[in-house]
N, C-alpha and C. Protein backbone atom coordinates (compact mmCIF):
# COMPACT_ATOMS: atom_id res chain seq x y z
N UNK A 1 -109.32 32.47 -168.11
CA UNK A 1 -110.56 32.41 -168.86
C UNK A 1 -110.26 32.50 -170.35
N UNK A 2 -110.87 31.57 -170.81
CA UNK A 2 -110.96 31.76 -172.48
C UNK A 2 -111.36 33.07 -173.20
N UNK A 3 -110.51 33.57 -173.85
CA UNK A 3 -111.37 34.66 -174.43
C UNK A 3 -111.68 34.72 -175.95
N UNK A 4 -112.22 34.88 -176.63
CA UNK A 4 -112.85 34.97 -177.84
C UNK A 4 -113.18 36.24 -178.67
N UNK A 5 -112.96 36.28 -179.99
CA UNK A 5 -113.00 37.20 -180.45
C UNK A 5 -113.94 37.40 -181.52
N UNK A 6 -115.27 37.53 -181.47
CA UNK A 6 -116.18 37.48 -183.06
C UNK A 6 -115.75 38.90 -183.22
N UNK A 7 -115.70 38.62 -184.82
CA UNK A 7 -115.52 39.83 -186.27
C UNK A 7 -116.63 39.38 -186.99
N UNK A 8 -117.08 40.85 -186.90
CA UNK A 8 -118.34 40.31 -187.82
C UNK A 8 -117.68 41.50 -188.92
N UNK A 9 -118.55 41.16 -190.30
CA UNK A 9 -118.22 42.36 -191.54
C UNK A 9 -119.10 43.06 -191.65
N UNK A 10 -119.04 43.44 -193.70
CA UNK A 10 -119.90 44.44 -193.64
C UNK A 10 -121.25 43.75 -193.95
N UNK A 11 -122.23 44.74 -193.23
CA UNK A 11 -123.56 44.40 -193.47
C UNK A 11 -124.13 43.57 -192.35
N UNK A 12 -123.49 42.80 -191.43
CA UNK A 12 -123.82 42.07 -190.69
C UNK A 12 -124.63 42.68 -189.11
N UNK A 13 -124.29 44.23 -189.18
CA UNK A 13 -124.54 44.84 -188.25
C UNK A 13 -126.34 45.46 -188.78
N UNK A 14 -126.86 44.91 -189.91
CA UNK A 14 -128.23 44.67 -190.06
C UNK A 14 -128.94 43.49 -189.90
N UNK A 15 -128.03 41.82 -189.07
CA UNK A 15 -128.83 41.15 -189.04
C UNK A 15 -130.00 41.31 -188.20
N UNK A 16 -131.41 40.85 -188.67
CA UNK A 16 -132.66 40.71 -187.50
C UNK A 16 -133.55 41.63 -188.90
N UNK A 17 -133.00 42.56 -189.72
CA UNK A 17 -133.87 43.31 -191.06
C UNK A 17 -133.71 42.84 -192.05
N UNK A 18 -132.11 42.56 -192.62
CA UNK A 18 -131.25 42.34 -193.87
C UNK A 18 -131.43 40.85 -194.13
N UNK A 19 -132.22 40.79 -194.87
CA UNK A 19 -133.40 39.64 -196.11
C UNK A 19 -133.14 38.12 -194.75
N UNK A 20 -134.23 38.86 -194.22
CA UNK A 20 -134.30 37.96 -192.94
C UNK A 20 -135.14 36.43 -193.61
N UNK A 21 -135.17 36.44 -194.65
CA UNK A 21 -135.58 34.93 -195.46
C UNK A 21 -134.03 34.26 -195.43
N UNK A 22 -133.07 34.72 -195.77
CA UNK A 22 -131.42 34.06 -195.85
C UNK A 22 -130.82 34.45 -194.40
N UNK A 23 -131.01 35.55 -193.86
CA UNK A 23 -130.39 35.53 -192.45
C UNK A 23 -131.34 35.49 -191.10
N UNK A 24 -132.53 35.49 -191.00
CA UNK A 24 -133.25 34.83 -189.91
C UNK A 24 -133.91 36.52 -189.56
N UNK A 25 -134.74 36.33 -188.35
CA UNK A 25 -135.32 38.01 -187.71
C UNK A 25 -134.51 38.51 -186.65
N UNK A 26 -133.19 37.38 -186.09
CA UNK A 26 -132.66 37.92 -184.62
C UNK A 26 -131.56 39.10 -184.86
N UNK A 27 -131.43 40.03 -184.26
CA UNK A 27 -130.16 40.85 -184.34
C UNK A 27 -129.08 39.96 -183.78
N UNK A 28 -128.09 40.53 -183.87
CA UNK A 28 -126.55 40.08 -183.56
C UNK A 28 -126.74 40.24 -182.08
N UNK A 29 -126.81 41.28 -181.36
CA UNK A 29 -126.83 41.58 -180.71
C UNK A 29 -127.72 40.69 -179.38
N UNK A 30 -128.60 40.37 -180.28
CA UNK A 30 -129.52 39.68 -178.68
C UNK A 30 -129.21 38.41 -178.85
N UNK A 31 -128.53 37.97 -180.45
CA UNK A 31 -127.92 36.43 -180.19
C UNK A 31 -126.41 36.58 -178.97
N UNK A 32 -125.80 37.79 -179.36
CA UNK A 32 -124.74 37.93 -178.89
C UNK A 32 -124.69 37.75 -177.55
N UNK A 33 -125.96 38.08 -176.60
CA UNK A 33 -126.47 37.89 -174.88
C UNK A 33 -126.58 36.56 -174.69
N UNK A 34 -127.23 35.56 -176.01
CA UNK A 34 -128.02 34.12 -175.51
C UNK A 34 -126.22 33.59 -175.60
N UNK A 35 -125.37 33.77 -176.37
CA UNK A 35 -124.29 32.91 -176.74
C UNK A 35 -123.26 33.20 -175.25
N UNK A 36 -123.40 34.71 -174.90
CA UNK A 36 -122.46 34.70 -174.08
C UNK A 36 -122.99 33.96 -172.82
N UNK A 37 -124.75 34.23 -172.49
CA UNK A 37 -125.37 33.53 -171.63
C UNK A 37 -124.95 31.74 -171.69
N UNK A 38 -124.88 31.42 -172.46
CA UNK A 38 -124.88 29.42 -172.96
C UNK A 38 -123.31 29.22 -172.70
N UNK A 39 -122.32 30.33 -173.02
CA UNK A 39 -121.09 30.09 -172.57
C UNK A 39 -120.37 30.95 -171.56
N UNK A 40 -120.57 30.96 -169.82
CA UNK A 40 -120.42 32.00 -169.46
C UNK A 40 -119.31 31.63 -168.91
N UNK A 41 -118.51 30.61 -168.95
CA UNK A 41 -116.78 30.49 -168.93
C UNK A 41 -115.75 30.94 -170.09
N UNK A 42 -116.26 31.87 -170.57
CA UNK A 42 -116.36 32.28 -172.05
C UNK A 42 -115.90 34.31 -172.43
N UNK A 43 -114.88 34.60 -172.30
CA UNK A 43 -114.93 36.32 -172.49
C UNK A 43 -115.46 36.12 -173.89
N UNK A 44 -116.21 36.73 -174.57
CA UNK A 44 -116.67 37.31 -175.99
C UNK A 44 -116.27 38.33 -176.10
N UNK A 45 -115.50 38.75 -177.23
CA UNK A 45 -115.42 39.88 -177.47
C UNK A 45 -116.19 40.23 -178.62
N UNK A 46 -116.99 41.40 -179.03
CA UNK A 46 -117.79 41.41 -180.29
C UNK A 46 -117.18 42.82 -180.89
N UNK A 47 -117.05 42.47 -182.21
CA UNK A 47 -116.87 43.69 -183.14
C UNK A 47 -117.35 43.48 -184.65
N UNK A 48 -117.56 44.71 -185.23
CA UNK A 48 -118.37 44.46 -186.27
C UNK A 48 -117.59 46.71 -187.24
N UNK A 49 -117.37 45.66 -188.06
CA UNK A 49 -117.19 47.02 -189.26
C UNK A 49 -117.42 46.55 -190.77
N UNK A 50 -117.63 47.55 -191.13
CA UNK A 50 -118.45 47.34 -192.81
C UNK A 50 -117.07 47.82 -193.52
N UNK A 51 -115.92 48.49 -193.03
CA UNK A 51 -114.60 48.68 -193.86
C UNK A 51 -113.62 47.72 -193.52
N UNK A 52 -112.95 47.41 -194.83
CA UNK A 52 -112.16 45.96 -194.99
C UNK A 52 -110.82 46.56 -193.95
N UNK A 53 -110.44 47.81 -194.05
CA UNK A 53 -109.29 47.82 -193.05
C UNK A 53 -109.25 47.90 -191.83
N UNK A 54 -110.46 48.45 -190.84
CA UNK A 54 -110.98 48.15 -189.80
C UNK A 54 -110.72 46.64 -189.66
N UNK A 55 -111.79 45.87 -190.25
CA UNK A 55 -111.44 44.29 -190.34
C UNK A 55 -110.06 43.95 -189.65
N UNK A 56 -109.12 44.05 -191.31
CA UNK A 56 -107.48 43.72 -190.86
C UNK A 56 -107.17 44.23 -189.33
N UNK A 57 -107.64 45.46 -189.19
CA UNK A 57 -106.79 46.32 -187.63
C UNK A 57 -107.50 45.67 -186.64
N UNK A 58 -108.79 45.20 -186.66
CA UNK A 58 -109.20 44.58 -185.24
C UNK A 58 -108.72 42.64 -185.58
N UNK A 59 -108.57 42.58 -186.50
CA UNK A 59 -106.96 41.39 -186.60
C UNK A 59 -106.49 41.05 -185.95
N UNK A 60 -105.51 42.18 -186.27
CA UNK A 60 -104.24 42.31 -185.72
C UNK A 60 -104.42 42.58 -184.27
N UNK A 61 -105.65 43.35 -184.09
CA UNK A 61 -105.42 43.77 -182.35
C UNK A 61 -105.97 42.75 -181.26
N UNK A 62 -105.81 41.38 -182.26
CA UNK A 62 -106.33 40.26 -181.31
C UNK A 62 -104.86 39.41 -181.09
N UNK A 63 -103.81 39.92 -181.74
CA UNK A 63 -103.01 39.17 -181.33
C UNK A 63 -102.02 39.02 -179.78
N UNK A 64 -101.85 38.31 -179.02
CA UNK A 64 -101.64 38.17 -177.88
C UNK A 64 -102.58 38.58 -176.73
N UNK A 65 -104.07 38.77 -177.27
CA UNK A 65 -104.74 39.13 -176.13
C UNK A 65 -106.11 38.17 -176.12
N UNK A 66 -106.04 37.00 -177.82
CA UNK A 66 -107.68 36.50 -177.32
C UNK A 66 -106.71 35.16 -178.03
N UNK A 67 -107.63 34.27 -177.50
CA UNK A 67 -107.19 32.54 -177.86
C UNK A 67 -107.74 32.05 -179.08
N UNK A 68 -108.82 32.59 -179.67
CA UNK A 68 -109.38 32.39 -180.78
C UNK A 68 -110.12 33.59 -181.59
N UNK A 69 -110.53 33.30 -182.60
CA UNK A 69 -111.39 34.23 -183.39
C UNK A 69 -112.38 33.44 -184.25
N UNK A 70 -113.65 33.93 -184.35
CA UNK A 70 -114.78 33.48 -185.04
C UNK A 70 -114.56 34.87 -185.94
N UNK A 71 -114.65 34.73 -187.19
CA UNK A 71 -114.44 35.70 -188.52
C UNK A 71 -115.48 35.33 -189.48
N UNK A 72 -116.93 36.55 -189.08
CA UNK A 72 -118.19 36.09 -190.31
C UNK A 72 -117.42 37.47 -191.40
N UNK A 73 -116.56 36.98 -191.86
CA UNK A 73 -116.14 38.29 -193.16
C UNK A 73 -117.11 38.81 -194.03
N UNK A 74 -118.29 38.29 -194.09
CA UNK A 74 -119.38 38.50 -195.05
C UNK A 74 -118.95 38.74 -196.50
N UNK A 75 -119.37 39.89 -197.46
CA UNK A 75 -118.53 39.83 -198.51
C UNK A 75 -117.26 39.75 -198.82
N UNK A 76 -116.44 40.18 -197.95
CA UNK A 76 -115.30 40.06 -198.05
C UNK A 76 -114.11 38.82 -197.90
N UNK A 77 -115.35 37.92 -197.62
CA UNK A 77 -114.38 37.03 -197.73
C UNK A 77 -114.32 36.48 -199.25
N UNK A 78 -115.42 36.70 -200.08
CA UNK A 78 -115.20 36.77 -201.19
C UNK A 78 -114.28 37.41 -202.19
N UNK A 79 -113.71 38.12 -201.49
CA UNK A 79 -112.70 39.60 -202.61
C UNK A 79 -111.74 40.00 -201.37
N UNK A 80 -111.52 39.84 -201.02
CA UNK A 80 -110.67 39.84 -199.75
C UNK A 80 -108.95 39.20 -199.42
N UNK A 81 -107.88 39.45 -200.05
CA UNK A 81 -106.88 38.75 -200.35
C UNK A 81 -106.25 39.69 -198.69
N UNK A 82 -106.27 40.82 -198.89
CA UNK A 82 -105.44 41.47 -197.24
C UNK A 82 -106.13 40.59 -196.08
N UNK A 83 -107.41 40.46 -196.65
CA UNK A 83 -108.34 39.62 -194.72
C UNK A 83 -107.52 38.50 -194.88
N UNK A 84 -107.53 37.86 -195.70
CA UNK A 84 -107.01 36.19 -195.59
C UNK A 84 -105.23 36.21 -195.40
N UNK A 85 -104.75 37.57 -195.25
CA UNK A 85 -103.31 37.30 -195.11
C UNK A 85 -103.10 37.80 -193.90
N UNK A 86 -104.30 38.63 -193.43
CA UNK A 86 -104.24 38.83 -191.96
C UNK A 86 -104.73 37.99 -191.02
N UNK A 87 -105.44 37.08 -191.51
CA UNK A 87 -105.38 35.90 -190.81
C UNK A 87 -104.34 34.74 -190.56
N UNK A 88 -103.74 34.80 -191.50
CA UNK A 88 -102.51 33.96 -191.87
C UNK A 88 -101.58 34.77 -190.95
N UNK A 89 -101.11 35.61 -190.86
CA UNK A 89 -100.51 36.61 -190.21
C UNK A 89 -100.13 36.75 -188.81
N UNK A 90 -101.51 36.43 -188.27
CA UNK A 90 -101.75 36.83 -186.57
C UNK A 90 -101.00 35.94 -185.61
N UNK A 91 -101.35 34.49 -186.52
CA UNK A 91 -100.71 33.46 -185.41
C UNK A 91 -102.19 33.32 -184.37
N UNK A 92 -103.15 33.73 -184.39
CA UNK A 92 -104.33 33.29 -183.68
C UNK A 92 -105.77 32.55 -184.57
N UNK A 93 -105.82 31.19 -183.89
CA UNK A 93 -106.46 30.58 -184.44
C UNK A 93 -108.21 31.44 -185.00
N UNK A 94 -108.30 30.51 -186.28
CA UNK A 94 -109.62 31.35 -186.48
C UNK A 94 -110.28 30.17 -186.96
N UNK A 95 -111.68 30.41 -186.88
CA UNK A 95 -112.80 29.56 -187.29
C UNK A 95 -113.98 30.73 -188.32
N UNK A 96 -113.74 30.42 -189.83
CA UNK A 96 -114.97 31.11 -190.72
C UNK A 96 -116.54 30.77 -190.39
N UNK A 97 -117.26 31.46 -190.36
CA UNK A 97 -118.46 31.46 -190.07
C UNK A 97 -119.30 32.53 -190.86
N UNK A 98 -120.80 31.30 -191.39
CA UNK A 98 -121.38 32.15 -192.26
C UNK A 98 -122.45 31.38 -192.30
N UNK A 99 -123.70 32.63 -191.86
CA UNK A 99 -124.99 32.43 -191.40
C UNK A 99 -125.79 31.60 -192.43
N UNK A 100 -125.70 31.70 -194.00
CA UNK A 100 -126.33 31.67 -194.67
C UNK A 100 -125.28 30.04 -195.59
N UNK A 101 -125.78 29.32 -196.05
CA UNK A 101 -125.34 28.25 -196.63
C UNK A 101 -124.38 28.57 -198.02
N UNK A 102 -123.41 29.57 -198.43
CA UNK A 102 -122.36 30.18 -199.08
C UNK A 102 -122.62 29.79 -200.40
N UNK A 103 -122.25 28.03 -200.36
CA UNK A 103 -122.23 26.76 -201.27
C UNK A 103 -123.72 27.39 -202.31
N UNK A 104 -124.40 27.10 -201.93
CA UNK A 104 -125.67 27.20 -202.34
C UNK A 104 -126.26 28.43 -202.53
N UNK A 105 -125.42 29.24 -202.83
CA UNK A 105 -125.80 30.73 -203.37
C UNK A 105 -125.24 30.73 -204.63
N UNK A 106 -125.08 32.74 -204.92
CA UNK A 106 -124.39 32.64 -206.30
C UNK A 106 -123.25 32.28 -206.19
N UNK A 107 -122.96 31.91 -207.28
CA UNK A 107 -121.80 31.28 -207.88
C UNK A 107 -120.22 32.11 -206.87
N UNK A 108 -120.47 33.34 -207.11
CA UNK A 108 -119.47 33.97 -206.36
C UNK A 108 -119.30 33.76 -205.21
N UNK A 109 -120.22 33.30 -204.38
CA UNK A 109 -120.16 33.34 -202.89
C UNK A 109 -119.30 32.17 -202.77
N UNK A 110 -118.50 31.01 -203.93
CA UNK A 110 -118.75 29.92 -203.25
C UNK A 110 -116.69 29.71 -202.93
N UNK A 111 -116.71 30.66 -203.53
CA UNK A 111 -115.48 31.28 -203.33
C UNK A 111 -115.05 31.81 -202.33
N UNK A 112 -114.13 31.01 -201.20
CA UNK A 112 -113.37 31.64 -199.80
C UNK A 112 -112.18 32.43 -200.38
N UNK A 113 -111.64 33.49 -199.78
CA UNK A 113 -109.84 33.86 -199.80
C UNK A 113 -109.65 33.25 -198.62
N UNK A 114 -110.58 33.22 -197.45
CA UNK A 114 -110.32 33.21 -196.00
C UNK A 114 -110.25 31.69 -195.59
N UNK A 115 -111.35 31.03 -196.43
CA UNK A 115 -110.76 29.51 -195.67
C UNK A 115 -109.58 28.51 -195.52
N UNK A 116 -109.16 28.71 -196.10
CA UNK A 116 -107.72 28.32 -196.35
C UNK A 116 -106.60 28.55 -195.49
N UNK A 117 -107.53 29.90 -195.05
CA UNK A 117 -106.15 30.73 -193.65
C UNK A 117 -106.60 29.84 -192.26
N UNK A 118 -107.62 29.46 -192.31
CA UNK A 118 -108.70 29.26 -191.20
C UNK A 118 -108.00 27.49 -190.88
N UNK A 119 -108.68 27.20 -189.60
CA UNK A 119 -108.46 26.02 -188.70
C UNK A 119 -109.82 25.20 -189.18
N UNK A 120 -110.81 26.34 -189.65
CA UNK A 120 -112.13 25.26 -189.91
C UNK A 120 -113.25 26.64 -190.03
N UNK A 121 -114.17 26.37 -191.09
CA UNK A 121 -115.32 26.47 -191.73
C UNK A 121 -116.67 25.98 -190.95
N UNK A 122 -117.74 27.21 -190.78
CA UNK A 122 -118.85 26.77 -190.82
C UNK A 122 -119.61 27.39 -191.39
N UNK A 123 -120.92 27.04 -192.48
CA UNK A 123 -121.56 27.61 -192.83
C UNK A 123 -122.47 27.03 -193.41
N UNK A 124 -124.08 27.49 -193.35
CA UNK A 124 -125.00 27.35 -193.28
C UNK A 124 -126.49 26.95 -192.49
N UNK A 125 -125.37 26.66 -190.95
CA UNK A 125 -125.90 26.54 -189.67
C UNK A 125 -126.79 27.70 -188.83
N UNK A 126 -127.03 29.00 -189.61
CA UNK A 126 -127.70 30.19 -188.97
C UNK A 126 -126.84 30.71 -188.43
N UNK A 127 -127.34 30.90 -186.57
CA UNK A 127 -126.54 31.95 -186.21
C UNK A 127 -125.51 30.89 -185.04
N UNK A 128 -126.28 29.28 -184.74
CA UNK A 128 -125.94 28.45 -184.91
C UNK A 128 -123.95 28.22 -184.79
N UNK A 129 -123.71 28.52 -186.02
CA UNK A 129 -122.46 28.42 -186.35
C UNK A 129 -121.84 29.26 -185.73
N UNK A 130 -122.07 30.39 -184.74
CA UNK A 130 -121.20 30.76 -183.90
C UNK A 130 -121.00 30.00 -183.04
N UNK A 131 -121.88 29.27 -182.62
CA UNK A 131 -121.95 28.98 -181.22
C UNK A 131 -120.90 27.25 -180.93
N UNK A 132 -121.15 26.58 -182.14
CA UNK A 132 -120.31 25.35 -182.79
C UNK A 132 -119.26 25.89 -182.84
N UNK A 133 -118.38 27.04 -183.48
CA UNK A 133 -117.41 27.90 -183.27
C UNK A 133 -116.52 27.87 -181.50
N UNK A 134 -117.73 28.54 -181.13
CA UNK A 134 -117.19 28.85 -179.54
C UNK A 134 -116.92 27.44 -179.15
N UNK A 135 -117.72 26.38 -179.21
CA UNK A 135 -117.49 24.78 -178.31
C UNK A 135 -116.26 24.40 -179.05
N UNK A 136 -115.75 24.83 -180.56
CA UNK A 136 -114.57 24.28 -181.01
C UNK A 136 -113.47 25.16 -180.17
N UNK A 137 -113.73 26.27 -179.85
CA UNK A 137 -112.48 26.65 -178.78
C UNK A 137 -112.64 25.87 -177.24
N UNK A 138 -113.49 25.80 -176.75
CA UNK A 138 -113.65 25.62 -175.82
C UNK A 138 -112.89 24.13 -175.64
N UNK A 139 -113.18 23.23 -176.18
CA UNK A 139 -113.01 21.71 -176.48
C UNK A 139 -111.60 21.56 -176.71
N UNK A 140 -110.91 22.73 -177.88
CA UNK A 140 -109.18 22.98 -178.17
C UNK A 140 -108.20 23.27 -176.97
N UNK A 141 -109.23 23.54 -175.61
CA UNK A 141 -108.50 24.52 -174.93
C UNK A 141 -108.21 22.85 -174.01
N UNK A 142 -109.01 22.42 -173.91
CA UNK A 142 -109.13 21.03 -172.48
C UNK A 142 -108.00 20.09 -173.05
């Protein structure tokens, strides 16, 4: 079985409250049921921390045990030079993901450390872009 690894960052563990005009009304959590529901040949693994070294350590603790990683770094992928070398690092493919359209914010947002480490970028698809995420593993694997 495929297994999968979403990292979510900081702040993300308020989607469904946190300026639900740029990130929508659903929690993570009940998207997290419909996605695993839509892919149930599919292990998900979900984790979520608001500290950048947490981040790096649940990284690293995907190496040799999941086939991919979906990484919403949230701010940090903005200021973030250790996330993007721990991605580079792992040897496990990753796909960036980001709820909100990056490009089209402030100026700062438009700035990755992380894409560069990454196999491929999505963002501005909602919550969406996980799920385009998961079919890009799924599709890598056949």
């Amino acid at each position: 079985m495929l297994h999968i690894a979403i990292i979510n960052g900081p702040n993300l563990n308020l989607l469904g409250t946190r300026e639900p005009e740029i990130y929508g009304r659903l929690s993570f959590d009940a998207y997290l049921e419909t996605l695993r529901q839509r892919f149930p040949v599919v292990e998900i693994s979900h984790f979520q921390s608001n500290v950048e070294g947490e981040i790096i350590n649940l990284l690293h603790s995907c190496i040799g045990r999941v086939q991919g990683i979906i990484l919403n770094g949230g701010a940090y992928t903005h200021t973030s030079i250790a996330i993007a070398d721990a991605v580079a690092a792992i040897g496990v493919p990753v796909v960036e993901v980001h709820i909100s359209n990056v490009l089209a914010r402030e100026e700062y947002r438009k700035t990755s450390f992380v894409s560069a480490k990454c196999v491929g970028s999505i963002s501005g698809l909602g919550m969406d872009g996980y799920a385009l995420a998961v079919q890009y593993f799924i599709d890598r694997q056949q």
